[in-house]
Structure formats: structure tokens, C-alpha cells
PDB file of N, CA and C in Angstrom:
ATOM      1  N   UNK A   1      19.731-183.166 159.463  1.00  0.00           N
ATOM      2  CA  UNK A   1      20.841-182.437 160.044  1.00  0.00           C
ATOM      3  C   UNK A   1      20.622-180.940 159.827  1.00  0.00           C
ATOM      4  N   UNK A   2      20.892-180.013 160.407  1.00  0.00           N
ATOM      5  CA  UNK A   2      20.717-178.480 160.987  1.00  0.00           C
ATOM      6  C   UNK A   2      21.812-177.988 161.196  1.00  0.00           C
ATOM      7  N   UNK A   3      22.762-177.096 160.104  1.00  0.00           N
ATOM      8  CA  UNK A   3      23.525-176.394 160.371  1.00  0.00           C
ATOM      9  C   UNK A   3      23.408-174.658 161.503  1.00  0.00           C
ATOM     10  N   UNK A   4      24.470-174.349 162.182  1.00  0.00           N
ATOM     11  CA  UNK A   4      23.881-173.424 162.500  1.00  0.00           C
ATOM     12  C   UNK A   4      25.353-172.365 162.649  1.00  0.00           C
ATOM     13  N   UNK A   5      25.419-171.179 162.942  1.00  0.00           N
ATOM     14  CA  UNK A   5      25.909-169.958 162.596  1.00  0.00           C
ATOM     15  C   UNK A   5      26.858-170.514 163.915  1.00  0.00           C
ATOM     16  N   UNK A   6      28.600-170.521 162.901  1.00  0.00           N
ATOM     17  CA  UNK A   6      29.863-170.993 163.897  1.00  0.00           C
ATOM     18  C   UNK A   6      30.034-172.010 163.435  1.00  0.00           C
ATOM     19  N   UNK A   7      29.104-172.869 163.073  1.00  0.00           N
ATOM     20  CA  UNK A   7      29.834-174.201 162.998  1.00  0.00           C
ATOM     21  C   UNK A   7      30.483-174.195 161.983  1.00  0.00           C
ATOM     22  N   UNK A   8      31.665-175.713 162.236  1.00  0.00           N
ATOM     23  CA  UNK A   8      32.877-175.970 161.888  1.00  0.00           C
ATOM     24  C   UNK A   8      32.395-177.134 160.557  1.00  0.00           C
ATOM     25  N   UNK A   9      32.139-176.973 159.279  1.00  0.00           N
ATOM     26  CA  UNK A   9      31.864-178.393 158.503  1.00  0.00           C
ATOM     27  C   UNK A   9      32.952-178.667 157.436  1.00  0.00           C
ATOM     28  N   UNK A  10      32.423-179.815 157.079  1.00  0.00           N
ATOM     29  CA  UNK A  10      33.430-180.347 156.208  1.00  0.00           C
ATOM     30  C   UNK A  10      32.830-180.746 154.944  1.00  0.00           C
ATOM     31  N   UNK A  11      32.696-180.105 153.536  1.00  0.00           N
ATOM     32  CA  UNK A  11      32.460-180.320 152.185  1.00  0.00           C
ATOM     33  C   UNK A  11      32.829-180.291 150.990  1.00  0.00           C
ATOM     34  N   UNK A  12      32.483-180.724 150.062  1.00  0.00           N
ATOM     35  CA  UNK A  12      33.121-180.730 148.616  1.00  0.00           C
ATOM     36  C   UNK A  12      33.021-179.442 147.523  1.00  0.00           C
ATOM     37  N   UNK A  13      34.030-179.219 147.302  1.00  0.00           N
ATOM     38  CA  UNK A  13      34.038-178.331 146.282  1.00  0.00           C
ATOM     39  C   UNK A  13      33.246-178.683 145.022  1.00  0.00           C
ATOM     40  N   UNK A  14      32.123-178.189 144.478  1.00  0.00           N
ATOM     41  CA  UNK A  14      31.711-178.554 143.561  1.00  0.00           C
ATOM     42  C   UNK A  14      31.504-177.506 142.191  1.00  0.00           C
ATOM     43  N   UNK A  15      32.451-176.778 142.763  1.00  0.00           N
ATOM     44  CA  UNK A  15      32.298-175.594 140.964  1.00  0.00           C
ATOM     45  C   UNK A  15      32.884-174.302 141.626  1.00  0.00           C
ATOM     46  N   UNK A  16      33.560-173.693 141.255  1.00  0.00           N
ATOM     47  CA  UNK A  16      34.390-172.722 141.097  1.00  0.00           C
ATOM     48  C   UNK A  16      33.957-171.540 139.803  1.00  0.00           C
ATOM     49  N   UNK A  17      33.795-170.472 141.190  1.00  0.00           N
ATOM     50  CA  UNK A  17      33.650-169.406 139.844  1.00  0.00           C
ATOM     51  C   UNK A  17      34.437-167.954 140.005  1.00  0.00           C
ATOM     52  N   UNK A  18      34.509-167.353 139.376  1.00  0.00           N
ATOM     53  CA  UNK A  18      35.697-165.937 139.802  1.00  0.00           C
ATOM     54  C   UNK A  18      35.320-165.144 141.087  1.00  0.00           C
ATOM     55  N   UNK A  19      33.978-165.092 141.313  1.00  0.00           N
ATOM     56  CA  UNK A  19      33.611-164.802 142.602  1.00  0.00           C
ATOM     57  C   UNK A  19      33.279-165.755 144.045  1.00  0.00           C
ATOM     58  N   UNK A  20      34.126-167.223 143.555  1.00  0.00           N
ATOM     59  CA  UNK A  20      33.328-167.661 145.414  1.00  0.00           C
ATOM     60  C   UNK A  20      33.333-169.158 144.657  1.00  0.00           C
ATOM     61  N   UNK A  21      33.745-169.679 145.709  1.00  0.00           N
ATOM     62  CA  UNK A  21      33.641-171.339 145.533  1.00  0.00           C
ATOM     63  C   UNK A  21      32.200-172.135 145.934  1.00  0.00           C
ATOM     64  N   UNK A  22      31.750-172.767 145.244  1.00  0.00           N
ATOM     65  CA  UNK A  22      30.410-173.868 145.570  1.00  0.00           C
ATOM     66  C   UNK A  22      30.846-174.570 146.079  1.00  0.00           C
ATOM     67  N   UNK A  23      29.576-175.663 147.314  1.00  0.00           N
ATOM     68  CA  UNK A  23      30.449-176.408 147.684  1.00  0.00           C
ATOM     69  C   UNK A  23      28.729-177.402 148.669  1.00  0.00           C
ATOM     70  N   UNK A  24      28.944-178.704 148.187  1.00  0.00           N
ATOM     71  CA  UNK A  24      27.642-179.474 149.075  1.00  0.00           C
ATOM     72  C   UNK A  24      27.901-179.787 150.440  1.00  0.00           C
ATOM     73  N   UNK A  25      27.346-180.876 150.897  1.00  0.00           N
ATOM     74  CA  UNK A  25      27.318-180.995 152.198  1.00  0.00           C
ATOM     75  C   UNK A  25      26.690-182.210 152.636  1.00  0.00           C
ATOM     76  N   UNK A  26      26.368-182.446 153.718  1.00  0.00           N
ATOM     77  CA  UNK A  26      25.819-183.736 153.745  1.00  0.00           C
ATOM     78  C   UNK A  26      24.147-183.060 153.843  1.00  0.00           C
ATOM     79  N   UNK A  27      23.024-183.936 153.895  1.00  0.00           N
ATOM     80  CA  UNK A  27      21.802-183.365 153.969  1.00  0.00           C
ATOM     81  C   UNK A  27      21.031-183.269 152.658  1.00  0.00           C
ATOM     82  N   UNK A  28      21.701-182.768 152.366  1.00  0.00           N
ATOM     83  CA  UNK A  28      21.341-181.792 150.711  1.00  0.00           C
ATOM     84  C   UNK A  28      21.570-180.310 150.869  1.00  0.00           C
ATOM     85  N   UNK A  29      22.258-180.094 151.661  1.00  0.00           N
ATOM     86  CA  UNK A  29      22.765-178.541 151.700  1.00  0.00           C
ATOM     87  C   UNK A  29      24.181-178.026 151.158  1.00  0.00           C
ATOM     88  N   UNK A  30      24.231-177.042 150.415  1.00  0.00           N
ATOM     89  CA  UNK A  30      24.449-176.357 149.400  1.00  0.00           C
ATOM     90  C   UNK A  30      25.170-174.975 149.954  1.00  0.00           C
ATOM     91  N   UNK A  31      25.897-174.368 149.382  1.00  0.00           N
ATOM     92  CA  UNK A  31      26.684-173.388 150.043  1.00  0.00           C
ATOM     93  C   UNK A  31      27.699-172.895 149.354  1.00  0.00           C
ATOM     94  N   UNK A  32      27.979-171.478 149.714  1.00  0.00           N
ATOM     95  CA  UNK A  32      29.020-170.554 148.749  1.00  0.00           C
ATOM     96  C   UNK A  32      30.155-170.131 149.781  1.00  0.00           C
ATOM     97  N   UNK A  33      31.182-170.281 149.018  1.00  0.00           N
ATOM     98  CA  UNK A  33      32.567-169.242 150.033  1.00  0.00           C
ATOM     99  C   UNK A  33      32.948-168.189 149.030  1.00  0.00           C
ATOM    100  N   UNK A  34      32.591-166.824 149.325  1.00  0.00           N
ATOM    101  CA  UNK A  34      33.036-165.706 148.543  1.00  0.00           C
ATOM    102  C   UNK A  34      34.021-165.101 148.431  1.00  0.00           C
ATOM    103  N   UNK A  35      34.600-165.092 147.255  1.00  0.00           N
ATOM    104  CA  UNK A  35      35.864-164.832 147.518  1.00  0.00           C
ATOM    105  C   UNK A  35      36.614-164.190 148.402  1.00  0.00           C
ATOM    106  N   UNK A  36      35.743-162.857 149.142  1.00  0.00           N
ATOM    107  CA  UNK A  36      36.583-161.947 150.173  1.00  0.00           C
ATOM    108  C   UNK A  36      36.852-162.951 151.177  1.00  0.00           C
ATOM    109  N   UNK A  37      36.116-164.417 151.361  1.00  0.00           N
ATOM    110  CA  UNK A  37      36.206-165.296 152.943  1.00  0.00           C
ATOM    111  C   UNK A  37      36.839-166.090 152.324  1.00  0.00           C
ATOM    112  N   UNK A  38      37.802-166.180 151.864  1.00  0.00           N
ATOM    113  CA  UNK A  38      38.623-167.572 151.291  1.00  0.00           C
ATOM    114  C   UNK A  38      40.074-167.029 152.361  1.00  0.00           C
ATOM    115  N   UNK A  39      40.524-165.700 152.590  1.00  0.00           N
ATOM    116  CA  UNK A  39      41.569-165.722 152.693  1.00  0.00           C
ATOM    117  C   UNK A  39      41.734-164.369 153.457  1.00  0.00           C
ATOM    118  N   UNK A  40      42.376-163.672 154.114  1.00  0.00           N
ATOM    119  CA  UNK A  40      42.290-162.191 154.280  1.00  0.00           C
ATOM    120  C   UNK A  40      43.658-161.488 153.395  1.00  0.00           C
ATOM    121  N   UNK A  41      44.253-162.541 152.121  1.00  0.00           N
ATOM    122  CA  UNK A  41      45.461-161.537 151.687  1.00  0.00           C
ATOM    123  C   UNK A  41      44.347-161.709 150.670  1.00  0.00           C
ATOM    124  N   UNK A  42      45.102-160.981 149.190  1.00  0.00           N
ATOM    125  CA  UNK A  42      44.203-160.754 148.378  1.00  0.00           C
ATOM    126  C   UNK A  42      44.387-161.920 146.931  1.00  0.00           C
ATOM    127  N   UNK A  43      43.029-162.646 146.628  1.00  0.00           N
ATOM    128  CA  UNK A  43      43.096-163.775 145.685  1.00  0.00           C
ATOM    129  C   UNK A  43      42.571-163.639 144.282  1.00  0.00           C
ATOM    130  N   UNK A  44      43.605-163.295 143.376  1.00  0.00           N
ATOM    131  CA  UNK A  44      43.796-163.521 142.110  1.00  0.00           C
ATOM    132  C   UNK A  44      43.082-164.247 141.487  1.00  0.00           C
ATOM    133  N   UNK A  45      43.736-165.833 141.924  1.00  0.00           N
ATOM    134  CA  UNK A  45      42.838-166.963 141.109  1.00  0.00           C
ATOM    135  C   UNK A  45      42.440-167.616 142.309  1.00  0.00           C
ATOM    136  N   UNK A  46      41.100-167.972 142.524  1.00  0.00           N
ATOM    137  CA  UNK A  46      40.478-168.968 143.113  1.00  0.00           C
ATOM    138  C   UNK A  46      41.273-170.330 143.131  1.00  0.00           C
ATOM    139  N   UNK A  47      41.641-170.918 141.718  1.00  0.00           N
ATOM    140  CA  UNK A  47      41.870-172.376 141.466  1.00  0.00           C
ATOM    141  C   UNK A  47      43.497-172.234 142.429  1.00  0.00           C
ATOM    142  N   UNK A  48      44.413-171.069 142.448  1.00  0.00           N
ATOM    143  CA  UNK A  48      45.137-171.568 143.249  1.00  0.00           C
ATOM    144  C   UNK A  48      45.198-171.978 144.492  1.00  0.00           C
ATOM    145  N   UNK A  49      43.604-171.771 145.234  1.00  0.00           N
ATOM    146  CA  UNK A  49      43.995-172.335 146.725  1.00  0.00           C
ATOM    147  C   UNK A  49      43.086-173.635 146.364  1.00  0.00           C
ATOM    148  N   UNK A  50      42.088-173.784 145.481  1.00  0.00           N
ATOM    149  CA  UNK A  50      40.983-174.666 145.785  1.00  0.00           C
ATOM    150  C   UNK A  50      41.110-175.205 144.202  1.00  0.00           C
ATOM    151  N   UNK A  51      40.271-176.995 144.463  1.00  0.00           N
ATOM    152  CA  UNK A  51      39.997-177.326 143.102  1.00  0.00           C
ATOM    153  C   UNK A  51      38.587-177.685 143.197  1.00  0.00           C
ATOM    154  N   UNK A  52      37.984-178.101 141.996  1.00  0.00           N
ATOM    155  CA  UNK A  52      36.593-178.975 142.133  1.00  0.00           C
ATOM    156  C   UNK A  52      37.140-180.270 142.321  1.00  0.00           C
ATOM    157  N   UNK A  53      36.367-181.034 143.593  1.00  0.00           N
ATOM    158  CA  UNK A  53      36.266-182.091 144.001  1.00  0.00           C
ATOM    159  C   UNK A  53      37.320-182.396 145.273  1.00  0.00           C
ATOM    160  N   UNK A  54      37.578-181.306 145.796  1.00  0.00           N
ATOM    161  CA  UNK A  54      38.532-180.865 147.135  1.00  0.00           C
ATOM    162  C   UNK A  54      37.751-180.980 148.258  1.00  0.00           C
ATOM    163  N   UNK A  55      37.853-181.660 149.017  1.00  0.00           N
ATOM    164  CA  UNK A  55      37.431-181.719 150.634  1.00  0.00           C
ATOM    165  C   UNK A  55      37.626-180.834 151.393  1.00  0.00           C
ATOM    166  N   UNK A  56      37.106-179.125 152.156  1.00  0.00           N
ATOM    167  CA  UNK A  56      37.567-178.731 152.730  1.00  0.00           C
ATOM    168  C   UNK A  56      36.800-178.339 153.933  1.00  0.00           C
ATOM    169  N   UNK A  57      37.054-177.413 155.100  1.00  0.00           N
ATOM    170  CA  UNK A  57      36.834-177.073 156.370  1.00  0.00           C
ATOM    171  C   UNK A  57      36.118-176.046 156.117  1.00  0.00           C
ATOM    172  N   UNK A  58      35.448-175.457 156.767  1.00  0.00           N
ATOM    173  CA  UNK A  58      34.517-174.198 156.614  1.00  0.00           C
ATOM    174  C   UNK A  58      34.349-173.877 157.603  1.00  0.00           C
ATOM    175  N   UNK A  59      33.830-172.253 157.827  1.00  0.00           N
ATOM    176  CA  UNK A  59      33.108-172.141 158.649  1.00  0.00           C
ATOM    177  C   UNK A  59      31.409-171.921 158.552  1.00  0.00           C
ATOM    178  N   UNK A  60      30.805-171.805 159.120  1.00  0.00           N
ATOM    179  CA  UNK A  60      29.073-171.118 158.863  1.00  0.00           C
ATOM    180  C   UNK A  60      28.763-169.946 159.250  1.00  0.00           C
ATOM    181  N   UNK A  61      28.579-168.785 158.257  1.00  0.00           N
ATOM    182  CA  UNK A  61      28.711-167.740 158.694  1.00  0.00           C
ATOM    183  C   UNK A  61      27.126-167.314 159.040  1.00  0.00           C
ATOM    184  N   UNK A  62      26.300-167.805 157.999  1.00  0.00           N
ATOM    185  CA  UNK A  62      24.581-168.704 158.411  1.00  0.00           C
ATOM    186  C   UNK A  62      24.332-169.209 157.856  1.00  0.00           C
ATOM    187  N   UNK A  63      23.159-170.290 158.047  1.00  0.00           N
ATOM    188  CA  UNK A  63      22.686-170.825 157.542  1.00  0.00           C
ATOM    189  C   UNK A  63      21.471-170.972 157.020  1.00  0.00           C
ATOM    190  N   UNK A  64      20.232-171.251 156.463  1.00  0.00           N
ATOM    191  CA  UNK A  64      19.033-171.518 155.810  1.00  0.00           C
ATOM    192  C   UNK A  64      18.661-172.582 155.813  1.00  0.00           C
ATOM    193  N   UNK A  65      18.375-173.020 156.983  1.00  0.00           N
ATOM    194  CA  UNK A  65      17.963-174.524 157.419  1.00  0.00           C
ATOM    195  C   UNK A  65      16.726-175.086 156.278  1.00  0.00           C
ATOM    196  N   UNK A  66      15.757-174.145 156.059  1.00  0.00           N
ATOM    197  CA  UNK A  66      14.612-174.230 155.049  1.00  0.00           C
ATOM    198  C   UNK A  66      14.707-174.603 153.759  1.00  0.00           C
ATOM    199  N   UNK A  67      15.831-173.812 152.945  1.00  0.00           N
ATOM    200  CA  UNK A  67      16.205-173.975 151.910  1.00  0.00           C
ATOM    201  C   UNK A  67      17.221-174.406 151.615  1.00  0.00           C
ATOM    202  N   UNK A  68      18.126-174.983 152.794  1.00  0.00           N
ATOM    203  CA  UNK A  68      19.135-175.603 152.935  1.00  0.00           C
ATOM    204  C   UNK A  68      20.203-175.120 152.191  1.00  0.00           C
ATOM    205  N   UNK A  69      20.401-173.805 152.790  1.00  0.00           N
ATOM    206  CA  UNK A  69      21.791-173.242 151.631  1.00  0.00           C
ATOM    207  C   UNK A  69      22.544-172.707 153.294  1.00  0.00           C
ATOM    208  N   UNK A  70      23.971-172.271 153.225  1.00  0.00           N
ATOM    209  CA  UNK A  70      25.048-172.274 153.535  1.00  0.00           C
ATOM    210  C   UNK A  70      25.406-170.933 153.217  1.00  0.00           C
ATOM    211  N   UNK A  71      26.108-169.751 153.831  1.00  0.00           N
ATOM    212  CA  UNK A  71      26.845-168.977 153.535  1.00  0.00           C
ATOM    213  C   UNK A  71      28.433-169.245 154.236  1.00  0.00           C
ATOM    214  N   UNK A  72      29.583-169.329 153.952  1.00  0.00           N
ATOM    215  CA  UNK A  72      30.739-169.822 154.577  1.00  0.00           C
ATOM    216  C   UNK A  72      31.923-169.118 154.414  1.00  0.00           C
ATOM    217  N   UNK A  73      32.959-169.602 155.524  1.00  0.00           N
ATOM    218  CA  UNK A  73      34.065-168.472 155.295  1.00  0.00           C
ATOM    219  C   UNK A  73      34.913-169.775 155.254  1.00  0.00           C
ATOM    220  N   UNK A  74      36.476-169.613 155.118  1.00  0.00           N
ATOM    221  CA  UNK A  74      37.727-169.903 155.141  1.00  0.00           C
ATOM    222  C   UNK A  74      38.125-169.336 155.968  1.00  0.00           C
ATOM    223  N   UNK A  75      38.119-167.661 156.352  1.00  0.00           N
ATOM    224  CA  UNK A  75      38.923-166.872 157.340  1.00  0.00           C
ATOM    225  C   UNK A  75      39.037-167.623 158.424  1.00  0.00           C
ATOM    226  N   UNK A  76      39.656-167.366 159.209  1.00  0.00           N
ATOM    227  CA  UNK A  76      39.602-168.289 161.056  1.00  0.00           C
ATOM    228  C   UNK A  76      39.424-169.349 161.173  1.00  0.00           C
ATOM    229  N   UNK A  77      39.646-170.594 160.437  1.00  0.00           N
ATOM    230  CA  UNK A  77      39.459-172.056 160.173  1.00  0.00           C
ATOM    231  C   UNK A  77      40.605-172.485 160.836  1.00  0.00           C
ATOM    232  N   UNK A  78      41.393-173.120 161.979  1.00  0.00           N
ATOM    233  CA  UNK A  78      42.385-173.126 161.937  1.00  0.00           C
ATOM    234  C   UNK A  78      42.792-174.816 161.235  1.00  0.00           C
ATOM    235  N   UNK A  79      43.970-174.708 160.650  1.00  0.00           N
ATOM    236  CA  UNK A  79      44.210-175.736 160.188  1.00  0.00           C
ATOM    237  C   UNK A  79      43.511-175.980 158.595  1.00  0.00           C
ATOM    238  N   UNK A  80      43.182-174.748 158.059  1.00  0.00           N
ATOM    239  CA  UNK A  80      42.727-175.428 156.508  1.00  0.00           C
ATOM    240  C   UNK A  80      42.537-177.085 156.038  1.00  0.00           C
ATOM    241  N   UNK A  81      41.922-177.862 155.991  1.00  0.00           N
ATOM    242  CA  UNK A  81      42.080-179.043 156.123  1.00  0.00           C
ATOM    243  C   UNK A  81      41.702-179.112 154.335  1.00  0.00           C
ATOM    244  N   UNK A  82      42.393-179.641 153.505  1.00  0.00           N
ATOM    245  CA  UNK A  82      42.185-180.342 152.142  1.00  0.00           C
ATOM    246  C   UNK A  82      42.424-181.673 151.713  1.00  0.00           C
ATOM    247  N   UNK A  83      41.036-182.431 151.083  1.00  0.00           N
ATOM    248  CA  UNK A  83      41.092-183.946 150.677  1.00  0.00           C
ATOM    249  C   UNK A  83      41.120-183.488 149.592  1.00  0.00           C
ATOM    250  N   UNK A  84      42.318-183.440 148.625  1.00  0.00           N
ATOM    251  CA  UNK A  84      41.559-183.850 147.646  1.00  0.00           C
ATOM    252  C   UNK A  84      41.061-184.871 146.610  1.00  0.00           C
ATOM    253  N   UNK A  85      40.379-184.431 145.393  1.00  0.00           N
ATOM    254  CA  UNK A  85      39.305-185.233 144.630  1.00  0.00           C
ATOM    255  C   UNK A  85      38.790-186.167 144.908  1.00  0.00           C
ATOM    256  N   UNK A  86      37.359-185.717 145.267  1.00  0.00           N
ATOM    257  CA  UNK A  86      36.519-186.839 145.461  1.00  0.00           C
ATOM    258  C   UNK A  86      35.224-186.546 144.447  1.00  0.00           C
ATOM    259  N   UNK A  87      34.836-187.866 144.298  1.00  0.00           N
ATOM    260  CA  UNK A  87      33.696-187.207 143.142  1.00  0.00           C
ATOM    261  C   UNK A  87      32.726-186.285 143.065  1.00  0.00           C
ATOM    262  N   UNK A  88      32.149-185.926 142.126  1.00  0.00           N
ATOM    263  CA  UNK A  88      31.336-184.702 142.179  1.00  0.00           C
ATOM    264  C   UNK A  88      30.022-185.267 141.983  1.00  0.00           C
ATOM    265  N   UNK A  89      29.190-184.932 142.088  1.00  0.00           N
ATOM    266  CA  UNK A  89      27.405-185.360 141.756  1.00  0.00           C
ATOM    267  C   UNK A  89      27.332-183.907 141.455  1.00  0.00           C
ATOM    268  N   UNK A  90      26.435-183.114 140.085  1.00  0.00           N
ATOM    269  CA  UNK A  90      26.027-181.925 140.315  1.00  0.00           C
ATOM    270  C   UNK A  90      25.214-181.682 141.187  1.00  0.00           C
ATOM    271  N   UNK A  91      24.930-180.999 141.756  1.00  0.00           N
ATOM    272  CA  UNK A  91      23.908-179.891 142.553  1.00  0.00           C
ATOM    273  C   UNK A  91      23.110-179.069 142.084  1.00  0.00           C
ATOM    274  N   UNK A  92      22.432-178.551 142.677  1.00  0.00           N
ATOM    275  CA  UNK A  92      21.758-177.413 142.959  1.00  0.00           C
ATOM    276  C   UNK A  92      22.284-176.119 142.340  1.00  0.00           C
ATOM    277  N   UNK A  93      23.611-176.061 143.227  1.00  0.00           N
ATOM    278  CA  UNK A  93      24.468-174.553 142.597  1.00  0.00           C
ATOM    279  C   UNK A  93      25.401-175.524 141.802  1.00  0.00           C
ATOM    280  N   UNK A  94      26.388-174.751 142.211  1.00  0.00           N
ATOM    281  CA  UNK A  94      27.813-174.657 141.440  1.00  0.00           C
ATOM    282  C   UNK A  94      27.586-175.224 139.613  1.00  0.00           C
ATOM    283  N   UNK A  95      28.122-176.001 139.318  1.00  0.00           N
ATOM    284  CA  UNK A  95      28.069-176.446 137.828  1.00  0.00           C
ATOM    285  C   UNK A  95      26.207-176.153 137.079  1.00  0.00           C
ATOM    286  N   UNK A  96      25.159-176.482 137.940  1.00  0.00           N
ATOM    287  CA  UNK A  96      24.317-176.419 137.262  1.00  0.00           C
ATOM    288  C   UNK A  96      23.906-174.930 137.037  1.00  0.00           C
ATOM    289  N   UNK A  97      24.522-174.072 137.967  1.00  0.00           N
ATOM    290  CA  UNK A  97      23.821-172.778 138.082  1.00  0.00           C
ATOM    291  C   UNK A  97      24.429-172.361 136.846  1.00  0.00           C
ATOM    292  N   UNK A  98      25.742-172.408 136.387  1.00  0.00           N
ATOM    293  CA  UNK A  98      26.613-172.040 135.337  1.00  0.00           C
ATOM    294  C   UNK A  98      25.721-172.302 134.315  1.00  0.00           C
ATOM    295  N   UNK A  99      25.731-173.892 134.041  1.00  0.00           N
ATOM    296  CA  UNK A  99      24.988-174.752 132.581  1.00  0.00           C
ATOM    297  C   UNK A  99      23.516-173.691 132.469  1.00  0.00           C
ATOM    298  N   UNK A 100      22.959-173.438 133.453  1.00  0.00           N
ATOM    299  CA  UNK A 100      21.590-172.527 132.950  1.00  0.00           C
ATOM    300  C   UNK A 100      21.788-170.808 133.129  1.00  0.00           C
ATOM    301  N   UNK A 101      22.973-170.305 133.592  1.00  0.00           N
ATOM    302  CA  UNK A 101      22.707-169.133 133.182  1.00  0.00           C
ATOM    303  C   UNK A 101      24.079-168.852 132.188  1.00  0.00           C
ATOM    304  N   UNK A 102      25.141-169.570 131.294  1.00  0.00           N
ATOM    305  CA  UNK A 102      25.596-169.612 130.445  1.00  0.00           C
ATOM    306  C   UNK A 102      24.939-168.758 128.612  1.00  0.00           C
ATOM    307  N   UNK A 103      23.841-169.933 128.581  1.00  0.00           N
ATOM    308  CA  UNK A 103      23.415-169.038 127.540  1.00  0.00           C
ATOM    309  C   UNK A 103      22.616-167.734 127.405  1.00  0.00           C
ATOM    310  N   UNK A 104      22.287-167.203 129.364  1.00  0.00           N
ATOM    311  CA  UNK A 104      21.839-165.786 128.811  1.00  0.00           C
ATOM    312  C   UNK A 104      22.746-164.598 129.136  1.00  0.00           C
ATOM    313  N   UNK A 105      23.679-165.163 129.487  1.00  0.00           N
ATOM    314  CA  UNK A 105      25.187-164.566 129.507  1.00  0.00           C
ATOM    315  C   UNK A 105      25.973-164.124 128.384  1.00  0.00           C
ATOM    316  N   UNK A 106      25.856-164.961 127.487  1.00  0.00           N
ATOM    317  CA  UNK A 106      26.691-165.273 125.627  1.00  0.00           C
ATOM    318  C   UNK A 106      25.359-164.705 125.347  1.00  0.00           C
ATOM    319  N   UNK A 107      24.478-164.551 125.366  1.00  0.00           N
ATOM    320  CA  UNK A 107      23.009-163.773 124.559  1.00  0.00           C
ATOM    321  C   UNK A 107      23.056-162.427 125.135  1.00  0.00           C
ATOM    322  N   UNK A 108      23.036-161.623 126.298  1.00  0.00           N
ATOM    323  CA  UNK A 108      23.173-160.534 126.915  1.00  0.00           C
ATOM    324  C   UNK A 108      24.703-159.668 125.808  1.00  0.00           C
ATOM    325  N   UNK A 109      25.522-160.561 126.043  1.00  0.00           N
ATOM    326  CA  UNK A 109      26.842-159.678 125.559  1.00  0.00           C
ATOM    327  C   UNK A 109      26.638-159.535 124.575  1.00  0.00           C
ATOM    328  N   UNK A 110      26.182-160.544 123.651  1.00  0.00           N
ATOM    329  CA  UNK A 110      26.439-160.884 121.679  1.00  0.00           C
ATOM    330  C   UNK A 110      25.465-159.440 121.509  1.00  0.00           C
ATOM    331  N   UNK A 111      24.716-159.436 122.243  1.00  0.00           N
ATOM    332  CA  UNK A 111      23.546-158.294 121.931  1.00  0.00           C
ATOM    333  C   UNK A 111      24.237-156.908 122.169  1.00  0.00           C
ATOM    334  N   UNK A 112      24.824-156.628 123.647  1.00  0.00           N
ATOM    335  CA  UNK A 112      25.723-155.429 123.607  1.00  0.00           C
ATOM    336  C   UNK A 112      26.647-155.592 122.367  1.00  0.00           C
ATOM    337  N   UNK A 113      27.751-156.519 121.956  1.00  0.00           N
ATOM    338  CA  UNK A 113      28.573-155.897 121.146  1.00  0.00           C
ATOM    339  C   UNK A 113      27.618-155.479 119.954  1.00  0.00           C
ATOM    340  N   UNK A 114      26.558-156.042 119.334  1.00  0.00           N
ATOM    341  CA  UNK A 114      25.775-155.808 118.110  1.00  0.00           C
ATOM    342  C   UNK A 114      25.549-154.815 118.150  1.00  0.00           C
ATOM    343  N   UNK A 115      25.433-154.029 119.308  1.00  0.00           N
ATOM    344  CA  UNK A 115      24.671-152.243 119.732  1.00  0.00           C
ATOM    345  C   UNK A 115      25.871-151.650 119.596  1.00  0.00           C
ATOM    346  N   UNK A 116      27.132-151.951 119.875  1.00  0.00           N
ATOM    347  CA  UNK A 116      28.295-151.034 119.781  1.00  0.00           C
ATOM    348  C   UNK A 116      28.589-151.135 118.440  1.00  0.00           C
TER     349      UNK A 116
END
């Protein structure tokens, strides 16, 4: 399957982060909604419009047929459509990207405060 720039899909939320929701697909494709495309008012918390394991509508703003990743909006979707919880399988992004760049995140800072 071949996503392409416009289209209308339908996928799972799979990890939530302060900047932009993860989210799979069928295929093995993989994909981000950034926070500015979730909404055109302005969003505080992510978790209040979206959860992990939420079914929702997208749009394709492009795609990466090769590497099978997704860039996506919310804006102009009409009808927001939400299932929610359905199970999660990790991925690619969302939860795993966290689990491996976690500890050089807590190692980067621990090191700034030690310098201050």
C-alpha cells in the first residue's frame, strides 16, 4: 500500500509527546501529527484531544513511500473521527523512540546541572 499527499487515513495513536502525536498505519507505515496540525486554536495538552491507543482520521501532508513514514495534519479533516483504545504493538517511533533517547536526555541535563 502507497500513501500519497491528500489522502484521507485512518490510524492508531501510538505515543504522545509534547510536540506531536505518533501514530502507525497499515503497511508498516509510521507517522507524526505536530502539534501546530492537531488543531488551528492553540493546544496546551496534547492528551486533551488525543490518547494512546485512539483510532483517528488524518490527513497526508506527505508521504515517504521508501521509508514508509507519514507527515499528517488534523486541520481540515472534516468530521474528526475517534475509536478509542485499541491495542498498541510498539513501533518504530512513538514509545520506542522515547525508550532510546530517554537516557541521553537524563545524561545531557544531569551533566548541565553538574556545570551550573
Amino acid at each position: 500500500m502507497k500513501y500519497g499527499k491528500g489522502d484521507i487515513v485512518v490510524g492508531v495513536v501510538t505515543g504522545i509527546a509534547n510536540y506531536g502525536i505518533f501514530m502507525s498505519f497499515d503497511g508498516g507505515y509510521d507517522g507524526m501529527v505536530h502539534i501546530s496540525e492537531i488543531s488551528y486554536d492553540y493546544i496546551k495538552d496534547i492528551h486533551e484531544y488525543i490518547s494512546v491507543g485512539d483510532e483517528i482520521e488524518v490527513r497526508v501532508l506527505s508521504a515517504d513511500n521508501k521509508i514508509r513514514r507519514l507527515q499528517l495534519t488534523m486541520k481540515d479533516v472534516s468530521d474528526i473521527k475517534v475509536s478509542k483504545k485499541r491495542k498498541i504493538i510498539e513501533t518504530a517511533t512513538g514509545f520506542s523512540t522515547l525508550k532510546k533517547k530517554l537516557p541521553l536526555w537524563v545524561d545531557t541535563k544531569l551533566k548541565n546541572i553538574k556545570n551550573i
